[in-house]
C-alpha atoms as a PDB file:
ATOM      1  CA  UNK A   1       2.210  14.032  28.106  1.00  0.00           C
ATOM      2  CA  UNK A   2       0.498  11.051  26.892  1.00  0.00           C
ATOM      3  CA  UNK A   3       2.066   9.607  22.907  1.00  0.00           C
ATOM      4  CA  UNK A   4      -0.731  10.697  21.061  1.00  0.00           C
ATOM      5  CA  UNK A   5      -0.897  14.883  22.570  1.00  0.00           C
ATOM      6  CA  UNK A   6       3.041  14.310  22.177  1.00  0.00           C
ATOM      7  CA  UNK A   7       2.310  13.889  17.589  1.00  0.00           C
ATOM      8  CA  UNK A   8      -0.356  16.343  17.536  1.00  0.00           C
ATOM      9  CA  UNK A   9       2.018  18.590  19.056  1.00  0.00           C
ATOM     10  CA  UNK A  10       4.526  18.088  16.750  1.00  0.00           C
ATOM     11  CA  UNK A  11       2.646  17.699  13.815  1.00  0.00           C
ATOM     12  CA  UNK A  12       1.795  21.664  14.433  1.00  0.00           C
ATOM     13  CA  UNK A  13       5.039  22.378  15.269  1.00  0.00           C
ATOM     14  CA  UNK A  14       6.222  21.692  11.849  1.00  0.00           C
ATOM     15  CA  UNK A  15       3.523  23.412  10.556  1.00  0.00           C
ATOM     16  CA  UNK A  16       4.970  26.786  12.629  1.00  0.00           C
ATOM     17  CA  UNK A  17       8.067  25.861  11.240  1.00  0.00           C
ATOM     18  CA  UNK A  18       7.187  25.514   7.605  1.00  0.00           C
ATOM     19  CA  UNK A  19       5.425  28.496   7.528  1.00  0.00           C
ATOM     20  CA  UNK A  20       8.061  30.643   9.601  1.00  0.00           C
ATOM     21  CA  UNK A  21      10.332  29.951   7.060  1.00  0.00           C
ATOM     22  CA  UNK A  22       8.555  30.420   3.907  1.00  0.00           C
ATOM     23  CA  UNK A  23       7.800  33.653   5.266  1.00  0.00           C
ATOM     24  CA  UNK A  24      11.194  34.351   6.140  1.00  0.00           C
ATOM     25  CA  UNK A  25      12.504  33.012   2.513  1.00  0.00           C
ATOM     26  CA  UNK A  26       9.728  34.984   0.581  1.00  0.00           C
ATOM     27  CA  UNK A  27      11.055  38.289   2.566  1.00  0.00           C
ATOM     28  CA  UNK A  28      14.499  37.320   1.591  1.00  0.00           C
ATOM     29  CA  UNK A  29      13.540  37.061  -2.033  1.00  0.00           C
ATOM     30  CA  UNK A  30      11.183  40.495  -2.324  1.00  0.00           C
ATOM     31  CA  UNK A  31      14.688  42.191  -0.533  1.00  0.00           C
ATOM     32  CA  UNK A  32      16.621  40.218  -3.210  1.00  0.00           C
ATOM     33  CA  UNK A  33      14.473  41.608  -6.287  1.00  0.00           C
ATOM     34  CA  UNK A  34      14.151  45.212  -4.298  1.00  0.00           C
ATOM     35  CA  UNK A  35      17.968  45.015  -5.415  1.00  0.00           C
ATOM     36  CA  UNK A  36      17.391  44.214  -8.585  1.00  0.00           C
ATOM     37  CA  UNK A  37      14.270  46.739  -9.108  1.00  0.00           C
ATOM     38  CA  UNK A  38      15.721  48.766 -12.277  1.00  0.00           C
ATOM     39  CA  UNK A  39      15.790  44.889 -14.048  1.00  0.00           C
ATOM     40  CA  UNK A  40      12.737  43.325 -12.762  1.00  0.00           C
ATOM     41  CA  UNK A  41      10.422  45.961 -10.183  1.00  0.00           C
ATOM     42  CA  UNK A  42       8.783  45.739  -7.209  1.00  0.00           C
ATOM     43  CA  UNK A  43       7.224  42.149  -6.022  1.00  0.00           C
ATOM     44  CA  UNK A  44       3.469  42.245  -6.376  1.00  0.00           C
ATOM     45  CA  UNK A  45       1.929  40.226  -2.829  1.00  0.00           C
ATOM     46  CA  UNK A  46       0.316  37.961  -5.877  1.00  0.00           C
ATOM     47  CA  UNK A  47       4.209  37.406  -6.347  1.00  0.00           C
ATOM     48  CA  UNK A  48       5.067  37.241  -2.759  1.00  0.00           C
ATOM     49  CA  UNK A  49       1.990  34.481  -2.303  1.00  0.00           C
ATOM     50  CA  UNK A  50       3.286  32.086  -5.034  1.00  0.00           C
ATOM     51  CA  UNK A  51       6.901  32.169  -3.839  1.00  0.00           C
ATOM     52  CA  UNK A  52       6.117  31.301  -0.378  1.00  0.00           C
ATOM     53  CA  UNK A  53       3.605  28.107  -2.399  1.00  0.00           C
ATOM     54  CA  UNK A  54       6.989  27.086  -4.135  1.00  0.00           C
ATOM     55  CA  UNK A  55       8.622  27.115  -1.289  1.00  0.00           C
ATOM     56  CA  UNK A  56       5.925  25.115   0.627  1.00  0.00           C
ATOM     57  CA  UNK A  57       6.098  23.004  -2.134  1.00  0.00           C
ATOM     58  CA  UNK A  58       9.277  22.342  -2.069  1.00  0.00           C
ATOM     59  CA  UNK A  59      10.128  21.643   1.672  1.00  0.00           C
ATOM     60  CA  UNK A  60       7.030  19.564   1.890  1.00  0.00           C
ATOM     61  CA  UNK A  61       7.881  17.768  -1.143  1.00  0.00           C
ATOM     62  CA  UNK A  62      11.595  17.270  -0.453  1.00  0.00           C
ATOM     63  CA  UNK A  63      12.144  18.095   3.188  1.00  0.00           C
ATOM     64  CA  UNK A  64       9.634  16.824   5.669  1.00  0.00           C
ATOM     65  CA  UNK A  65       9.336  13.547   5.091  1.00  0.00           C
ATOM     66  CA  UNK A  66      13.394  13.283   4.722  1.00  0.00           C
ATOM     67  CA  UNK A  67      14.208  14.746   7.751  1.00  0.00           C
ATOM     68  CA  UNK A  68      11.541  12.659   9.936  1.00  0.00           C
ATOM     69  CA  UNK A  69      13.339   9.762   8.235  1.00  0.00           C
ATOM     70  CA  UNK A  70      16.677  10.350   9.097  1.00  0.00           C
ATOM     71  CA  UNK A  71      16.178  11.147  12.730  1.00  0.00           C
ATOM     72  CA  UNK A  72      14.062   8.264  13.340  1.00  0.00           C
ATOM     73  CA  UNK A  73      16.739   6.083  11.350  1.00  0.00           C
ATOM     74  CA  UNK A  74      19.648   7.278  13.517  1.00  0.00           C
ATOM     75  CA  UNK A  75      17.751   6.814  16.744  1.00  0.00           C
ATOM     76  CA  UNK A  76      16.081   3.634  15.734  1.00  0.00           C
ATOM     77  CA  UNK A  77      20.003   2.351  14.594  1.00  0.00           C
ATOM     78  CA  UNK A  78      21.130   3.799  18.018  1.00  0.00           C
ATOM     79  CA  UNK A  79      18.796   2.685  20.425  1.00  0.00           C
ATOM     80  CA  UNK A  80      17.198  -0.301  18.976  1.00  0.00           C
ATOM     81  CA  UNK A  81      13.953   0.810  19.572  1.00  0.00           C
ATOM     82  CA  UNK A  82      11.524   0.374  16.587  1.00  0.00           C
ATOM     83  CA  UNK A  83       8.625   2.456  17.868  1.00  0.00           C
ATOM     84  CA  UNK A  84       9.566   5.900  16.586  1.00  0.00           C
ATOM     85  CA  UNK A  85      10.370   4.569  13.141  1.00  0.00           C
ATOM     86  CA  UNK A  86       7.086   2.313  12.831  1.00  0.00           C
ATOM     87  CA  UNK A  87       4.657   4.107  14.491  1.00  0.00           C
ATOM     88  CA  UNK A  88       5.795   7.705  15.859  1.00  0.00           C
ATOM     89  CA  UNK A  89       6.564   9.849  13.471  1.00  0.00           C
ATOM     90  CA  UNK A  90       4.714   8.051  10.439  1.00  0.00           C
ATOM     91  CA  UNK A  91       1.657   9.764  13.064  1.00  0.00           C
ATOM     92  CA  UNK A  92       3.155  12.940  13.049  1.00  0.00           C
ATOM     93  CA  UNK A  93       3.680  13.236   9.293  1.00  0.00           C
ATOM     94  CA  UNK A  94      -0.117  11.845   8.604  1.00  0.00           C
ATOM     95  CA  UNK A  95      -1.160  14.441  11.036  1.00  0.00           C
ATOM     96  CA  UNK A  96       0.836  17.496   9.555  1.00  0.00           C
ATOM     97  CA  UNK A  97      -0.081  16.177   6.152  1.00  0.00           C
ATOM     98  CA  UNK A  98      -3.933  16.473   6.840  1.00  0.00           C
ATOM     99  CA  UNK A  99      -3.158  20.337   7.927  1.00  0.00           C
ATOM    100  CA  UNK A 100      -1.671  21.012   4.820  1.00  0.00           C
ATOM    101  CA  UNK A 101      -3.829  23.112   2.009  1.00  0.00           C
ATOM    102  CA  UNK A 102      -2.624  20.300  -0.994  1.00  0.00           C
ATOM    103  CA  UNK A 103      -0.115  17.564  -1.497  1.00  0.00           C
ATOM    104  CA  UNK A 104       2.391  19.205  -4.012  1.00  0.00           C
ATOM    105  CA  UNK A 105       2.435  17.694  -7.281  1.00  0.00           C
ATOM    106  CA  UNK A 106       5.935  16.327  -7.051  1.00  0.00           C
ATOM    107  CA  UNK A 107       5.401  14.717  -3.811  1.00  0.00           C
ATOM    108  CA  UNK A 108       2.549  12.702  -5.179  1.00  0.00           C
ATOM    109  CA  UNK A 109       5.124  11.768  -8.344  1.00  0.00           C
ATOM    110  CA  UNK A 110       8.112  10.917  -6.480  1.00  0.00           C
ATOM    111  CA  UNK A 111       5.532   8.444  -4.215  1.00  0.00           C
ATOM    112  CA  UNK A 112       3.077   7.404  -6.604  1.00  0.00           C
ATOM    113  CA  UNK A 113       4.864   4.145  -7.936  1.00  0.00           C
ATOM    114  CA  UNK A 114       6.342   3.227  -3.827  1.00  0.00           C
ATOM    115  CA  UNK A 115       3.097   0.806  -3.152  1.00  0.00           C
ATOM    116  CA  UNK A 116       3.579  -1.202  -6.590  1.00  0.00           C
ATOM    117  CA  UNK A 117       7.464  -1.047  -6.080  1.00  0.00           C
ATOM    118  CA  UNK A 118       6.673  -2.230  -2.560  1.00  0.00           C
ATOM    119  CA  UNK A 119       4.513  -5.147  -3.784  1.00  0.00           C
ATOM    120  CA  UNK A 120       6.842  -6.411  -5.691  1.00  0.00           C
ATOM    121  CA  UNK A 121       9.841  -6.189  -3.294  1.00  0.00           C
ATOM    122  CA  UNK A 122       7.696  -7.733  -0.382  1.00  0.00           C
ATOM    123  CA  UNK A 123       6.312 -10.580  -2.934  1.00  0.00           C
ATOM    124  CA  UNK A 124      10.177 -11.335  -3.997  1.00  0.00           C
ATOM    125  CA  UNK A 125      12.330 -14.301  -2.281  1.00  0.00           C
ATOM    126  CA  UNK A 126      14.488 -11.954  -0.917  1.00  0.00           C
ATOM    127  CA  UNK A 127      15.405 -12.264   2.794  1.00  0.00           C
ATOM    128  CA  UNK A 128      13.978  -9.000   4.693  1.00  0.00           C
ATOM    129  CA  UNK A 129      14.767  -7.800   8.277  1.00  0.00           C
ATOM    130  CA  UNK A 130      11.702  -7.471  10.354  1.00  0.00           C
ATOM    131  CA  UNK A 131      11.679  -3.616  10.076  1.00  0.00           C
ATOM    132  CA  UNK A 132      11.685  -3.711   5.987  1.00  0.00           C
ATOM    133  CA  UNK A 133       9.042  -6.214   5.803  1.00  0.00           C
ATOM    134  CA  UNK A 134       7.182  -3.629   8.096  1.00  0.00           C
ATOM    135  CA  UNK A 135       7.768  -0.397   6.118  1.00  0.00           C
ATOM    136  CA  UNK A 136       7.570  -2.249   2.496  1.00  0.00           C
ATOM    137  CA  UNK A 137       3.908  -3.847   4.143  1.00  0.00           C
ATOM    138  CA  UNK A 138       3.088  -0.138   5.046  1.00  0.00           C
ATOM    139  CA  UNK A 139       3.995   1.154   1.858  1.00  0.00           C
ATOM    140  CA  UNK A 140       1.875  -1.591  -0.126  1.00  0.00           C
ATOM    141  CA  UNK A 141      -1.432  -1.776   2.046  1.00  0.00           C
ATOM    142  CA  UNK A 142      -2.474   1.767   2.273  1.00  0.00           C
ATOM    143  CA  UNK A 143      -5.763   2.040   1.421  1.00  0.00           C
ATOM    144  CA  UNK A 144      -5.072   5.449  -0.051  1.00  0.00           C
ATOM    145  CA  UNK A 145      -1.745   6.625  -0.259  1.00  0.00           C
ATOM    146  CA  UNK A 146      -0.371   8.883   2.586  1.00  0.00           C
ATOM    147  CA  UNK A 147       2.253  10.791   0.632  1.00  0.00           C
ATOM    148  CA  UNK A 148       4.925  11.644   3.483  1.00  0.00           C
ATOM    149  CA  UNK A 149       4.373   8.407   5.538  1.00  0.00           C
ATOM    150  CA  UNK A 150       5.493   6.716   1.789  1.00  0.00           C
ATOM    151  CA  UNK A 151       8.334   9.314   1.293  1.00  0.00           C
ATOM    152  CA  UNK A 152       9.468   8.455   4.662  1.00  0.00           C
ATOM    153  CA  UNK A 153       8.944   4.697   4.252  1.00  0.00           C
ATOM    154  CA  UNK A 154      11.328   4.824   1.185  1.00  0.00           C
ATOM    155  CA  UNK A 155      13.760   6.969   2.551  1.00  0.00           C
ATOM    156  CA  UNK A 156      14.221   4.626   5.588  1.00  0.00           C
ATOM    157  CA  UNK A 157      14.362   1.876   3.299  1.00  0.00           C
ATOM    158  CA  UNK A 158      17.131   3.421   1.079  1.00  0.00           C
ATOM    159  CA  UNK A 159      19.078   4.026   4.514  1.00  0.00           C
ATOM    160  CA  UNK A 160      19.001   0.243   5.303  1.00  0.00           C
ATOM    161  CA  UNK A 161      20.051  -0.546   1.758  1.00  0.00           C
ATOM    162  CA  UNK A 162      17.127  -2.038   0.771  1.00  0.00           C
END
């Protein structure tokens, strides 16, 4: 299967993923308040809705972009290959975060600074490895900012101690 099939598949993948689980986790939670019915009552499918948004929210805020990070960072650090951290999965997350409904507010503040941060780190007289001039040069010269791609940028960055 030829590199490019290989992200779209995966970009829907975590898309089935995502949204197996927030269906899963809002089930868990109506079962949870069903419990607790004399306190609070029954959970209203508006209810049900919103919690599976927070929880969308919250793993594509917090999750996603983390998780694509670290398994690119161990294989990259394993096998010396730069190509999954550089160009694979910064396609995958683009493409799963164009399928999304809406970037979740706290995604887009915990990555709003990176391309100023970036700018200044890349401008500095620091020495960088070839891979951090790379993600820091991604970071900075997106035209408009890809919010996972940056999440993931910075988390591979804070893995290599930069």
């Amino acid at each position: 299967m030829a590199t490019e099939q290989v992200i779209a598949s995966m970009a829907g993948q975590i898309g089935v993923v995502v949204c197996a689980a927030r269906e899963q986790f809002a089930d868990a939670v109506e079962e949870y308040m069903k419990g607790k019915k004399g306190d609070i009552g029954i959970v209203s499918i508006t209810d049900k809705l919103n919690i599976e948004r927070l929880f969308t929210d919250a793993v594509n805020s917090y999750i996603i972009g983390e998780v694509a990070a670290i398994i690119s960072y161990l294989m990259y650090d394993e096998l010396k290959n730069d190509e999954v951290t550089k160009r694979i999965a910064p396609a995958v997350l683009e493409q799963y975060e164009c399928q999304i409904e809406r970037v979740p507010d706290t995604l887009i503040k915990k990555t709003s600074d990176l391309p100023e941060i970036a700018k200044r780190v890349l401008g500095s007289e620091t020495e960088k490895s070839p891979l951090v001039s790379f993600l820091l040069a991604d970071i900075s010269e997106m035209p408009k900012i890809k919010h996972l791609r940056a999440s993931f940028d910075a988390a591979i960055l804070n893995f290599m101690g930069e």
